[in-house]
N, C-alpha and C. Protein backbone atom coordinates (compact mmCIF):
# COMPACT_ATOMS: atom_id res chain seq x y z
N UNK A 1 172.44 -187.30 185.51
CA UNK A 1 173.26 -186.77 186.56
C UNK A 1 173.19 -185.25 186.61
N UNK A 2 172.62 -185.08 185.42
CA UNK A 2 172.59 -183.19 185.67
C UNK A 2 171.61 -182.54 186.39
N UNK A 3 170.94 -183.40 186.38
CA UNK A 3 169.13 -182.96 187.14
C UNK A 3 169.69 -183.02 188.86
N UNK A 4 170.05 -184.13 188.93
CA UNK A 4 170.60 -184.26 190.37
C UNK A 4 171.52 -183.31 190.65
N UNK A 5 172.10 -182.77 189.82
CA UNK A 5 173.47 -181.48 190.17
C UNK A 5 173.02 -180.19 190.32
N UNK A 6 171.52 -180.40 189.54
CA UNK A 6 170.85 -178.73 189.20
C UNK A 6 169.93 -179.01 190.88
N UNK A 7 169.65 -179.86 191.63
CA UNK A 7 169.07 -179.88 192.65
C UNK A 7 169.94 -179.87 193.89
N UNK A 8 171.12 -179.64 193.63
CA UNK A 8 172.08 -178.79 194.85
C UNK A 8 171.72 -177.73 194.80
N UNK A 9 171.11 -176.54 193.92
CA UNK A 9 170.74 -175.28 194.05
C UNK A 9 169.11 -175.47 194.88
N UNK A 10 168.98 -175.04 196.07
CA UNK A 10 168.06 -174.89 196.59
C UNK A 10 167.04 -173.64 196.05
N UNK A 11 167.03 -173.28 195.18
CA UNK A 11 166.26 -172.60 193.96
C UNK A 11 165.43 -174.09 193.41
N UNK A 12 166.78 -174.14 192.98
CA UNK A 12 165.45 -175.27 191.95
C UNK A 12 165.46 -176.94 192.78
N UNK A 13 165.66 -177.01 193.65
CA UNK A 13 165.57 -178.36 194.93
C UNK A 13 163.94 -178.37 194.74
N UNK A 14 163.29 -179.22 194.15
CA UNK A 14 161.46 -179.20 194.54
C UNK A 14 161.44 -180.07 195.45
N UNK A 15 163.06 -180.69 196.37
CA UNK A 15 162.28 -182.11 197.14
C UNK A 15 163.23 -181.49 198.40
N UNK A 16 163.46 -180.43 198.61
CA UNK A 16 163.97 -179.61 199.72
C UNK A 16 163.29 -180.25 200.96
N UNK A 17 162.06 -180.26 201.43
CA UNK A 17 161.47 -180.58 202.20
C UNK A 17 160.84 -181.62 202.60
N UNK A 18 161.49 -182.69 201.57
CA UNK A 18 161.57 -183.84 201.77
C UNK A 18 162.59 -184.84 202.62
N UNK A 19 161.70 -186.03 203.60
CA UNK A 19 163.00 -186.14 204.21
C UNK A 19 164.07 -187.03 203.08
N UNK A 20 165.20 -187.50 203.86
CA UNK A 20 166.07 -188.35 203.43
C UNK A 20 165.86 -189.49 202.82
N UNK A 21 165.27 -190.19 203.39
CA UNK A 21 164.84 -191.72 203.12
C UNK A 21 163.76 -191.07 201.86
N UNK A 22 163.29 -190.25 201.71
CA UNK A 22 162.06 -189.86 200.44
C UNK A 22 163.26 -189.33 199.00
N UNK A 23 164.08 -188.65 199.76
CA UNK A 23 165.05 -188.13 198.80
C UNK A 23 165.39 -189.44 198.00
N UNK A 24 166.07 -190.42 198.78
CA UNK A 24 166.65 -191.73 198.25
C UNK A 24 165.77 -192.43 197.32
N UNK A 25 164.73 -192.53 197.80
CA UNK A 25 163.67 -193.11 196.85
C UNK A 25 163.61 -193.16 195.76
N UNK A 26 163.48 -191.63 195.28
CA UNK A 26 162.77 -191.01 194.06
C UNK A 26 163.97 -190.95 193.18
N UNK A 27 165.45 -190.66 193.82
CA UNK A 27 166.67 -191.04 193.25
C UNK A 27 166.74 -192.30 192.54
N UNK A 28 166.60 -193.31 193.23
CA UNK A 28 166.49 -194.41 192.76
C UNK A 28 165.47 -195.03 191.88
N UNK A 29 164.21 -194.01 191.98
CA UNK A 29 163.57 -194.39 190.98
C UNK A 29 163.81 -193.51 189.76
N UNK A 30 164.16 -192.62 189.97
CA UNK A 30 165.01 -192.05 188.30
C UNK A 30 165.73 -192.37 188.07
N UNK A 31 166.57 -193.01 188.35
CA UNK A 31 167.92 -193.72 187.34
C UNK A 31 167.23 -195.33 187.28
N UNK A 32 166.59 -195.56 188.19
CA UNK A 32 165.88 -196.71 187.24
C UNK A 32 165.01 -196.80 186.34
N UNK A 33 164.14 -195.58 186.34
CA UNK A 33 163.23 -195.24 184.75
C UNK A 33 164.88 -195.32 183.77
N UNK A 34 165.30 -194.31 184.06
CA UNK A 34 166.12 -194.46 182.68
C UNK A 34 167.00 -195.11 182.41
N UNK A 35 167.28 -196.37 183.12
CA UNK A 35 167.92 -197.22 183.01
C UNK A 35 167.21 -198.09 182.02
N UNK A 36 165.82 -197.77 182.53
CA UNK A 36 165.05 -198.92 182.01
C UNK A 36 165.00 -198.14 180.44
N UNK A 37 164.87 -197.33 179.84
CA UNK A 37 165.20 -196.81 178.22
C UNK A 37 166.23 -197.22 177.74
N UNK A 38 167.36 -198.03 178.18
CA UNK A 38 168.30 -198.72 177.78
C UNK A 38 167.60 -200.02 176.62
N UNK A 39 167.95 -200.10 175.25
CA UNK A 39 167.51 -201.50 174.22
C UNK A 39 168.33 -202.32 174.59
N UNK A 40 169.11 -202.66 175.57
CA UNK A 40 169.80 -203.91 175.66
C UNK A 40 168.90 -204.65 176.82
N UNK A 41 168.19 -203.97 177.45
CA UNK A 41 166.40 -204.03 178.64
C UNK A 41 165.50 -204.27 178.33
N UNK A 42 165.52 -203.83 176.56
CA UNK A 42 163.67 -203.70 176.31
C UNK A 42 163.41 -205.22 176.16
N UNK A 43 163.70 -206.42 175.61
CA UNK A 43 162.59 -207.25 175.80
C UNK A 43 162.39 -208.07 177.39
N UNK A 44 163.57 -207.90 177.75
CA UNK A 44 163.64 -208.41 179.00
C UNK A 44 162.65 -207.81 179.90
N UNK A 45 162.22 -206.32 179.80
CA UNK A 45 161.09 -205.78 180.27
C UNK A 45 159.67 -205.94 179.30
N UNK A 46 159.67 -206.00 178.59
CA UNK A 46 158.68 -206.33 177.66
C UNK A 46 157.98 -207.95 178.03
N UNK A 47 159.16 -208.60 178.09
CA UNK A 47 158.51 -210.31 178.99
C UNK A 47 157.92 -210.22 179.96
N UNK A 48 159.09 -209.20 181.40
CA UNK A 48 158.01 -209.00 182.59
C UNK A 48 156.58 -208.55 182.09
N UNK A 49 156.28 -207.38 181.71
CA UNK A 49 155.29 -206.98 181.32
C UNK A 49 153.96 -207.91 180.90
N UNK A 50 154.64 -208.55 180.11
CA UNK A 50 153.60 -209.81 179.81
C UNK A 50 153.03 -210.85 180.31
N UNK A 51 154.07 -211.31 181.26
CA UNK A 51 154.07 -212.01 182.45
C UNK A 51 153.11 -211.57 183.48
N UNK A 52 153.44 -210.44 184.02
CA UNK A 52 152.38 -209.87 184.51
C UNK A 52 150.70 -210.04 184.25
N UNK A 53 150.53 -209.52 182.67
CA UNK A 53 149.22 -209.96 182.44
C UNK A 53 148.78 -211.40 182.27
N UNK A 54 149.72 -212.19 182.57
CA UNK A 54 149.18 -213.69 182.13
C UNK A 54 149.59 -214.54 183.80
N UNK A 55 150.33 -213.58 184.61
CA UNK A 55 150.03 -214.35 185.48
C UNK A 55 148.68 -215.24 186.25
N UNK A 56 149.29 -216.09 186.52
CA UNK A 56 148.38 -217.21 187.22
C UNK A 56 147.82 -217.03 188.17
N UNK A 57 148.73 -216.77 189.22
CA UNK A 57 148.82 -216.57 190.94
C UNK A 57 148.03 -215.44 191.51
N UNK A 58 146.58 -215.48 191.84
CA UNK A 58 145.71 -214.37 192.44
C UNK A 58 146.79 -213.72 193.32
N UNK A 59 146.74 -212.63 193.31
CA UNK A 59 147.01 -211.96 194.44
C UNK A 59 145.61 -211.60 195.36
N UNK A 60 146.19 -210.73 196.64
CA UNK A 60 145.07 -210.78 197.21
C UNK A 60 143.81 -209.83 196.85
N UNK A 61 143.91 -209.06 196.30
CA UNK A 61 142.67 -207.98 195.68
C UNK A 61 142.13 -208.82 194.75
N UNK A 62 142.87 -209.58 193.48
CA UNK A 62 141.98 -210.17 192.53
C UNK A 62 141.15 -211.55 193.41
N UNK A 63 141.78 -212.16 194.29
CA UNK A 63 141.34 -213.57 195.01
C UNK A 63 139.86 -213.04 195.49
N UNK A 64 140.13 -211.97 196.27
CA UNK A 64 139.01 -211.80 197.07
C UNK A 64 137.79 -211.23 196.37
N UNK A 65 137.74 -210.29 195.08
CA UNK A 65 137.04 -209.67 194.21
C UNK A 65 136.79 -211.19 193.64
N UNK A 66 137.64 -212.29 193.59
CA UNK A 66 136.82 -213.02 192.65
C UNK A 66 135.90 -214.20 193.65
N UNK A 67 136.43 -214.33 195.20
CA UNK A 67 135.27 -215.10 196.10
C UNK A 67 134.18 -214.03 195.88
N UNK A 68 133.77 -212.92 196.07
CA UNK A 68 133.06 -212.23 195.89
C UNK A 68 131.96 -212.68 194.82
N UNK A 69 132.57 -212.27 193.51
CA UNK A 69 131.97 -212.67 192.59
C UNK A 69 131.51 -214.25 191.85
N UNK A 70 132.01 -214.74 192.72
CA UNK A 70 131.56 -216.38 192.59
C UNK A 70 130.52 -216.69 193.81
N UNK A 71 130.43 -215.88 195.13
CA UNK A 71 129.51 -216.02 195.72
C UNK A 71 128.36 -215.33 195.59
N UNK A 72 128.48 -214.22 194.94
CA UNK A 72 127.49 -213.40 193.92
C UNK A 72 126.31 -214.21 192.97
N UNK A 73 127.10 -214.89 192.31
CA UNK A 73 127.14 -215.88 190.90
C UNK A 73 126.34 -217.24 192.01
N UNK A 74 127.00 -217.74 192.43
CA UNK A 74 126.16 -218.80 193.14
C UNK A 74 124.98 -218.05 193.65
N UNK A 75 124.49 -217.38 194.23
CA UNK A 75 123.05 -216.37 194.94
C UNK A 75 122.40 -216.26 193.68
N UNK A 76 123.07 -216.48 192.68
CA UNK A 76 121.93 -215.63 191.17
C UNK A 76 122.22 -214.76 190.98
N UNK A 77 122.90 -213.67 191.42
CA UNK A 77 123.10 -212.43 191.18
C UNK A 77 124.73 -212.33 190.73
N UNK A 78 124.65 -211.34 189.43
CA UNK A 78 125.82 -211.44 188.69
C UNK A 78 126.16 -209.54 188.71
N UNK A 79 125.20 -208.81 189.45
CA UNK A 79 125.05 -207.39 188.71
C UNK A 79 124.24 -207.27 187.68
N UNK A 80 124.42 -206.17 187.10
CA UNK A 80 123.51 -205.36 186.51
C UNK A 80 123.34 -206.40 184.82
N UNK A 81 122.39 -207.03 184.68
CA UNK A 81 122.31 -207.64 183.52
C UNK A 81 122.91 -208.80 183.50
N UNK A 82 123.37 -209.40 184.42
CA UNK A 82 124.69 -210.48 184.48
C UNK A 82 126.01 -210.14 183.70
N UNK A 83 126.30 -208.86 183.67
CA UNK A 83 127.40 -208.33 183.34
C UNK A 83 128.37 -208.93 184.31
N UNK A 84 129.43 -209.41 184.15
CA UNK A 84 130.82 -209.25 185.52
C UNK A 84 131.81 -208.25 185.60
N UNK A 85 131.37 -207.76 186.73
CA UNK A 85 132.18 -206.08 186.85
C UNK A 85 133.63 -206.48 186.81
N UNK A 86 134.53 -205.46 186.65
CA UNK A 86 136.11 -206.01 186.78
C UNK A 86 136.62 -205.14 188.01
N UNK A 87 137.15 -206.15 188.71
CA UNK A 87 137.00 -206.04 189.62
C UNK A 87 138.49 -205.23 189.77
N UNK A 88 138.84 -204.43 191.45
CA UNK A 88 140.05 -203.80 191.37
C UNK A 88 141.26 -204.77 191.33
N UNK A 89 142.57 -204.76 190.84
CA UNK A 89 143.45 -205.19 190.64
C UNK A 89 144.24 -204.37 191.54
N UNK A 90 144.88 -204.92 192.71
CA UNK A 90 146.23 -204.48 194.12
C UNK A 90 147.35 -204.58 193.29
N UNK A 91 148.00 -203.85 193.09
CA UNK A 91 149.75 -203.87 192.88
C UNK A 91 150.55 -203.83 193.53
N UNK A 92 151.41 -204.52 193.43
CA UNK A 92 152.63 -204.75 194.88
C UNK A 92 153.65 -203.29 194.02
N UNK A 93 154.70 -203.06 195.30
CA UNK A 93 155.80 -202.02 194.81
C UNK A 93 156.64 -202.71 193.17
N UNK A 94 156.64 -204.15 193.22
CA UNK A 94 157.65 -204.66 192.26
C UNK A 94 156.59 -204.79 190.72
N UNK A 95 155.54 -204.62 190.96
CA UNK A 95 155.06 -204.37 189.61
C UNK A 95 154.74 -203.03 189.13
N UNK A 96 154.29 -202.17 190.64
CA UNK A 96 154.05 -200.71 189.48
C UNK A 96 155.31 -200.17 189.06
N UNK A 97 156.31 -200.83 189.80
CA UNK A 97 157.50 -200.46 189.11
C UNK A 97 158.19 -200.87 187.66
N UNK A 98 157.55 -202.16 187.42
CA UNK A 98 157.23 -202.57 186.12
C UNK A 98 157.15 -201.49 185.23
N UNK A 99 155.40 -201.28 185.79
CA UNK A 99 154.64 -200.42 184.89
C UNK A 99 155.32 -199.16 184.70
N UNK A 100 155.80 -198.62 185.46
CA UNK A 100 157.00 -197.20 185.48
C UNK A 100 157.75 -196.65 184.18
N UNK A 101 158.37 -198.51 184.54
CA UNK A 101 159.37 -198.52 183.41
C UNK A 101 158.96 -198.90 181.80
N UNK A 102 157.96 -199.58 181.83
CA UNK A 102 157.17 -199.79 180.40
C UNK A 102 156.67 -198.16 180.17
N UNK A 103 156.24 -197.51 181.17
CA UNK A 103 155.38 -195.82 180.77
C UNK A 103 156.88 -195.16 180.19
N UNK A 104 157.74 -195.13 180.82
CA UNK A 104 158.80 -194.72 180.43
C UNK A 104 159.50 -194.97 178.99
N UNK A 105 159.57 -196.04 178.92
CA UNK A 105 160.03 -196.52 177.78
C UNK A 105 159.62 -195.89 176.42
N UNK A 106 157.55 -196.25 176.56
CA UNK A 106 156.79 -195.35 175.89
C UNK A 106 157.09 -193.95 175.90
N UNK A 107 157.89 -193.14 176.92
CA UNK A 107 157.36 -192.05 176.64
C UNK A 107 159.03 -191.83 175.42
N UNK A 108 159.92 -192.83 176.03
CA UNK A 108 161.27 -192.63 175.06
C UNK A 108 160.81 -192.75 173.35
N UNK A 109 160.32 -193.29 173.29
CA UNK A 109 159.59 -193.82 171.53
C UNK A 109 158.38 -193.04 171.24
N UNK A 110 158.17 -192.01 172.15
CA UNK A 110 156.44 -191.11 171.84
C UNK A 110 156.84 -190.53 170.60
N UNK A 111 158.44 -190.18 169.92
CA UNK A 111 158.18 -189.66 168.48
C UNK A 111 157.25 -190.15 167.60
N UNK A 112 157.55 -192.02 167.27
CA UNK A 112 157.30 -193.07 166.72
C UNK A 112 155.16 -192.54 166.30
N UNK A 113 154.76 -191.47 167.30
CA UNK A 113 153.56 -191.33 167.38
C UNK A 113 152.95 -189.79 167.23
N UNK A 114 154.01 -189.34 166.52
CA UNK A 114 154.27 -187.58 166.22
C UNK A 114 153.59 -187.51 165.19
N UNK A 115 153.32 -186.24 164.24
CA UNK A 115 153.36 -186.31 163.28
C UNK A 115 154.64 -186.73 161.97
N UNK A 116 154.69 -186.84 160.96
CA UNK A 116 155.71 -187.73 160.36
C UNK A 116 157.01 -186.95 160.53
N UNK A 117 156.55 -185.33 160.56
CA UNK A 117 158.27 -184.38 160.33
C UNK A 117 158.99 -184.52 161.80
N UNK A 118 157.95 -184.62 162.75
CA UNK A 118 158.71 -184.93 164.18
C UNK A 118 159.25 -185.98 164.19
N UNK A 119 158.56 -187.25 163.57
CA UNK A 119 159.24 -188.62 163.97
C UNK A 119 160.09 -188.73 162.86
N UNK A 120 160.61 -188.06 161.68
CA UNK A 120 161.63 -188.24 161.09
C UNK A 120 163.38 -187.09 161.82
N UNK A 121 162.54 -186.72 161.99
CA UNK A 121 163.88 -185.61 162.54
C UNK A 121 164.42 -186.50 163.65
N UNK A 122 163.48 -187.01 164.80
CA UNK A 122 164.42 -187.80 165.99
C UNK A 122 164.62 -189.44 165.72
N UNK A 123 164.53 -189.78 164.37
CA UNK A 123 164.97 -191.11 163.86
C UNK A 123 166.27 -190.82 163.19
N UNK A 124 165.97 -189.47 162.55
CA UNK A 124 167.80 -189.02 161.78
C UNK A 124 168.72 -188.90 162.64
N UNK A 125 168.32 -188.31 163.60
CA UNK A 125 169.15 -188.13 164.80
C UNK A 125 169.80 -189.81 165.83
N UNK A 126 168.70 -191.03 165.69
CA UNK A 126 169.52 -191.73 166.40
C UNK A 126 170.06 -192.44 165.05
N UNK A 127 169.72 -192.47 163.77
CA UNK A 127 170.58 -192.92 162.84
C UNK A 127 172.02 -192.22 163.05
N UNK A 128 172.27 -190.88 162.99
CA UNK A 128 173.06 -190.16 163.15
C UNK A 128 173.84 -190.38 164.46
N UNK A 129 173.46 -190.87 165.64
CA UNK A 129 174.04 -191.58 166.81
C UNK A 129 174.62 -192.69 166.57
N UNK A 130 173.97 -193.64 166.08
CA UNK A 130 174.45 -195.10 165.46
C UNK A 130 175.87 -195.10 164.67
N UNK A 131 175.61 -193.93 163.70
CA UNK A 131 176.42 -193.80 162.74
C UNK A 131 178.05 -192.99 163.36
N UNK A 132 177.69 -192.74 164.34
CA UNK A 132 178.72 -191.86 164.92
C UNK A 132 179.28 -193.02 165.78
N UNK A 133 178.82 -193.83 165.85
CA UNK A 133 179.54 -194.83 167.14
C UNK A 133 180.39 -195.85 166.01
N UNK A 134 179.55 -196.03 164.73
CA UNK A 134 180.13 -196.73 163.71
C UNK A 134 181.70 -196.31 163.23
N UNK A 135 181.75 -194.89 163.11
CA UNK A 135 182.58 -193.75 162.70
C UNK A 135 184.06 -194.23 163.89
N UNK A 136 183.39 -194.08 165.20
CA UNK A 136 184.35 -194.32 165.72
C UNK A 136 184.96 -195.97 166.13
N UNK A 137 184.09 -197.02 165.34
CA UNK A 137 184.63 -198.15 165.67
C UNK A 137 185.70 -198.49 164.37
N UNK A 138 185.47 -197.63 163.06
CA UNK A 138 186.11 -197.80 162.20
C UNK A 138 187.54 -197.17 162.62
N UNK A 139 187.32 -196.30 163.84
CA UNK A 139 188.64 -195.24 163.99
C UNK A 139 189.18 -196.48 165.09
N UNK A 140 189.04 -197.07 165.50
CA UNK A 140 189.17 -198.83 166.75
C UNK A 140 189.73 -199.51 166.05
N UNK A 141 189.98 -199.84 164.57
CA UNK A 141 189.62 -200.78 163.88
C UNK A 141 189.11 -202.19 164.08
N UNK A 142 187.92 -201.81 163.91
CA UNK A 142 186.67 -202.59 164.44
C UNK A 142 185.74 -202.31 162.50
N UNK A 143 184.79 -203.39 162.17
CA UNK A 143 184.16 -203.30 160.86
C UNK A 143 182.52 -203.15 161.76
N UNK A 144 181.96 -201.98 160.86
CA UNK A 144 180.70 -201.53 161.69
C UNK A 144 180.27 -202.21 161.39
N UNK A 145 178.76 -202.62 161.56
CA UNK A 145 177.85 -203.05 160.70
C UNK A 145 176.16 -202.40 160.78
N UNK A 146 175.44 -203.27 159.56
CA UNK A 146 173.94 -202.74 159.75
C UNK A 146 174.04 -200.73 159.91
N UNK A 147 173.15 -200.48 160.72
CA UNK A 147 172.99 -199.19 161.09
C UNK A 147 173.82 -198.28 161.54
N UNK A 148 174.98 -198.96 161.93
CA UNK A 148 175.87 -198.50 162.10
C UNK A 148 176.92 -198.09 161.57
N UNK A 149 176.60 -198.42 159.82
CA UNK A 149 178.13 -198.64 158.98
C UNK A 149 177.12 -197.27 157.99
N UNK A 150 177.90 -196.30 158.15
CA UNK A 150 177.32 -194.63 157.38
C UNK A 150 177.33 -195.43 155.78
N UNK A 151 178.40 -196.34 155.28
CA UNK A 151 178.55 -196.10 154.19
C UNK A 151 177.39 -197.31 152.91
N UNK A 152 177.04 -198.05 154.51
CA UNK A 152 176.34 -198.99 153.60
C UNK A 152 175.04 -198.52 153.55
N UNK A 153 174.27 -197.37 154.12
CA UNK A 153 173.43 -196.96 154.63
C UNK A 153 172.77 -196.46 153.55
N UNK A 154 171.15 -196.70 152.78
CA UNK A 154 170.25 -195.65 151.95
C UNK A 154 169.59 -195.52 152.64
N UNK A 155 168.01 -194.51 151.80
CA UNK A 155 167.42 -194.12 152.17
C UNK A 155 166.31 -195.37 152.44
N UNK A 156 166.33 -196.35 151.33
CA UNK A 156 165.72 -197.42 151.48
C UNK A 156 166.00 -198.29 152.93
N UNK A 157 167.18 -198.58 153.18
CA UNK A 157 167.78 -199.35 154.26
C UNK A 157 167.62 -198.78 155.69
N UNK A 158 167.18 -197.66 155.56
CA UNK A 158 166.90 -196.73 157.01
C UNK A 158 165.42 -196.95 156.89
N UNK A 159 164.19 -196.93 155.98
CA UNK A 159 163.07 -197.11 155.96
C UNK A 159 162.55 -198.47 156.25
N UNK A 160 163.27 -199.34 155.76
CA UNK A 160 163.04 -200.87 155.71
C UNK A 160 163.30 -201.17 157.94
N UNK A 161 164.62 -200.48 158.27
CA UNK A 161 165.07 -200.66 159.62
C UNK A 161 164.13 -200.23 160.67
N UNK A 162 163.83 -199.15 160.22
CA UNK A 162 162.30 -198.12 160.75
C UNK A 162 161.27 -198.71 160.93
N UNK A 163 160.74 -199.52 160.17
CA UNK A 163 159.23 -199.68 159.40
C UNK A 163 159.45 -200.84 160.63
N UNK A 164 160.76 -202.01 160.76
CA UNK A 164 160.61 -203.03 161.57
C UNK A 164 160.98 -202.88 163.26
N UNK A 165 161.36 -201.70 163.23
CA UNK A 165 161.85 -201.27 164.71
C UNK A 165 160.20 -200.99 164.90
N UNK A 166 159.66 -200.08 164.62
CA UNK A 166 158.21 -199.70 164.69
C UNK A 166 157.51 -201.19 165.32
N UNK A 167 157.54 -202.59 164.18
CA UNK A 167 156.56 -203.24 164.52
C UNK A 167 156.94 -204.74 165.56
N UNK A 168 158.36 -204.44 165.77
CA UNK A 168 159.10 -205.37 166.59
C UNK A 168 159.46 -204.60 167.91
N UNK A 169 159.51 -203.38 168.41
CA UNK A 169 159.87 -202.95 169.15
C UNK A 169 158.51 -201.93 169.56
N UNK A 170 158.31 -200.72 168.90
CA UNK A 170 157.43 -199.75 169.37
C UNK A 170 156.25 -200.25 169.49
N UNK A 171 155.48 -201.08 168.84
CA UNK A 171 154.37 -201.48 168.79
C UNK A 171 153.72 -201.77 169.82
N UNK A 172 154.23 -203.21 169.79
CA UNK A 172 154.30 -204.12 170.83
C UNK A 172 154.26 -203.79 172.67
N UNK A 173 155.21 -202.69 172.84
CA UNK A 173 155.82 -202.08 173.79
C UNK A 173 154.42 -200.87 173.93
N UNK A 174 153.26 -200.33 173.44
CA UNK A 174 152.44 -199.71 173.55
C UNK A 174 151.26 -200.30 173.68
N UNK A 175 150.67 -201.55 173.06
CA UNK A 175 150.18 -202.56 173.17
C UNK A 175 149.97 -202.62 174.50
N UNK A 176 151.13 -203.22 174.88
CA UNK A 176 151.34 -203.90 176.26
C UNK A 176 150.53 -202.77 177.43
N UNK A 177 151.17 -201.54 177.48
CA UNK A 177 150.95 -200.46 178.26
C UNK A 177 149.44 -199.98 178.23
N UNK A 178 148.47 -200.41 176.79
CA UNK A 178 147.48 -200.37 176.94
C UNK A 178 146.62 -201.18 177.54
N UNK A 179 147.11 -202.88 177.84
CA UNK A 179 146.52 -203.92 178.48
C UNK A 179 146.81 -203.16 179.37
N UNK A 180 147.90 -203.39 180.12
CA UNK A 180 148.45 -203.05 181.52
C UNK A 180 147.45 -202.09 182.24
N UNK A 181 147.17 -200.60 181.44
CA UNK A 181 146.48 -199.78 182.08
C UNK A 181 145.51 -199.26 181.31
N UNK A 182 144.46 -200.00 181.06
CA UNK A 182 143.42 -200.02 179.87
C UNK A 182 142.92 -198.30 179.83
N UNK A 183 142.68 -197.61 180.95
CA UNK A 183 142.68 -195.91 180.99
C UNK A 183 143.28 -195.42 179.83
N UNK A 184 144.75 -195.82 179.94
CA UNK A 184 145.38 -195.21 178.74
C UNK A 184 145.49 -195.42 177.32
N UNK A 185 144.73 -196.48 176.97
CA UNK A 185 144.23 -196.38 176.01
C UNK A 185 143.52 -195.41 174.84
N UNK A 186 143.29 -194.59 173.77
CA UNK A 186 143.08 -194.13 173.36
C UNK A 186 141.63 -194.29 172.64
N UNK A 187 140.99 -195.40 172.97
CA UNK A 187 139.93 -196.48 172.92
C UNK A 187 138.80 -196.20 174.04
N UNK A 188 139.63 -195.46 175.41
CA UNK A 188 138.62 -194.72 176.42
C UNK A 188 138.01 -193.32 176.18
């Protein structure tokens, strides 16, 4: 909400000259990126995501790239070596918006891919978030738990939580973004 407040100053407005209906847009697509950084979202977006790549249902760019290449294939001709080119993939508005929100997500967890002093400093910090919400459920009287309870907390028990957030959550969630948009891969 502050970005949107700092763009009442027509100084820093970059969408001044944009109309209305464009204004609305891009509104709506920023509070839905960061909606989508919400963990009570991530696997529920993590399924779409997957879904996506395993869908069934040609759309029309893959249907027609693949009559193409089956009438190719029937003539004898496959391309260069009988290689099969890959063909372009069409995205409707409701999937690159998908993809938006999976890039996003990634870019929320890019510590996870820092060097180690960066990705320990912004892991202390949401331990230190956790622990502060714990703090105040004990002040609720409410009993924290897990990551949330400061007192049950080592150094071991934050490493062990880490090590599986990494391979249940971050992993997986980069994985995906590399199928999705094989470019970004680090492999290109």
């Amino acid at each position: 909400s502050s970005s949107f407040y700092l763009l009442k100053n027509a100084e820093m407005d970059f969408m001044q000259e944009a109309s209305e209906e464009d204004k609305r847009h891009v509104r709506e697509m920023i509070i839905d990126l960061v909606m989508a950084t919400d963990m009570s979202k991530h696997f529920e977006i993590l399924s779409q995501g997957k879904l996506l790549l395993t869908a069934r249902e040609p759309r029309a760019g893959i249907k027609v790239a693949n009559e193409n290449f089956l009438r190719r294939q029937s003539q004898g001709s496959q391309g260069r070596a009988g290689v099969q080119f890959e063909e372009e993939i069409r995205l409707g508005d409701v999937e690159r918006a998908l993809i938006l929100r999976i890039a996003m997500k990634c870019a929320d967890f890019n510590h996870a891919f820092q060097d180690f002093e960066c990705h320990e400093k912004w892991s202390s910090r949401v331990v230190e978030e956790f622990c502060q919400q714990g703090d105040k459920e004990l002040l609720e009287g409410y009993e924290p738990t897990g990551m949330f309870d400061r007192k049950s907390l080592s150094e071991m028990s934050i490493a062990k939580s880490q090590a599986a957030f990494l391979d249940i959550v971050v992993i997986p969630l980069f994985e995906l973004l590399a199928e999705l948009l094989p470019a970004s891969s680090s492999n290109n």
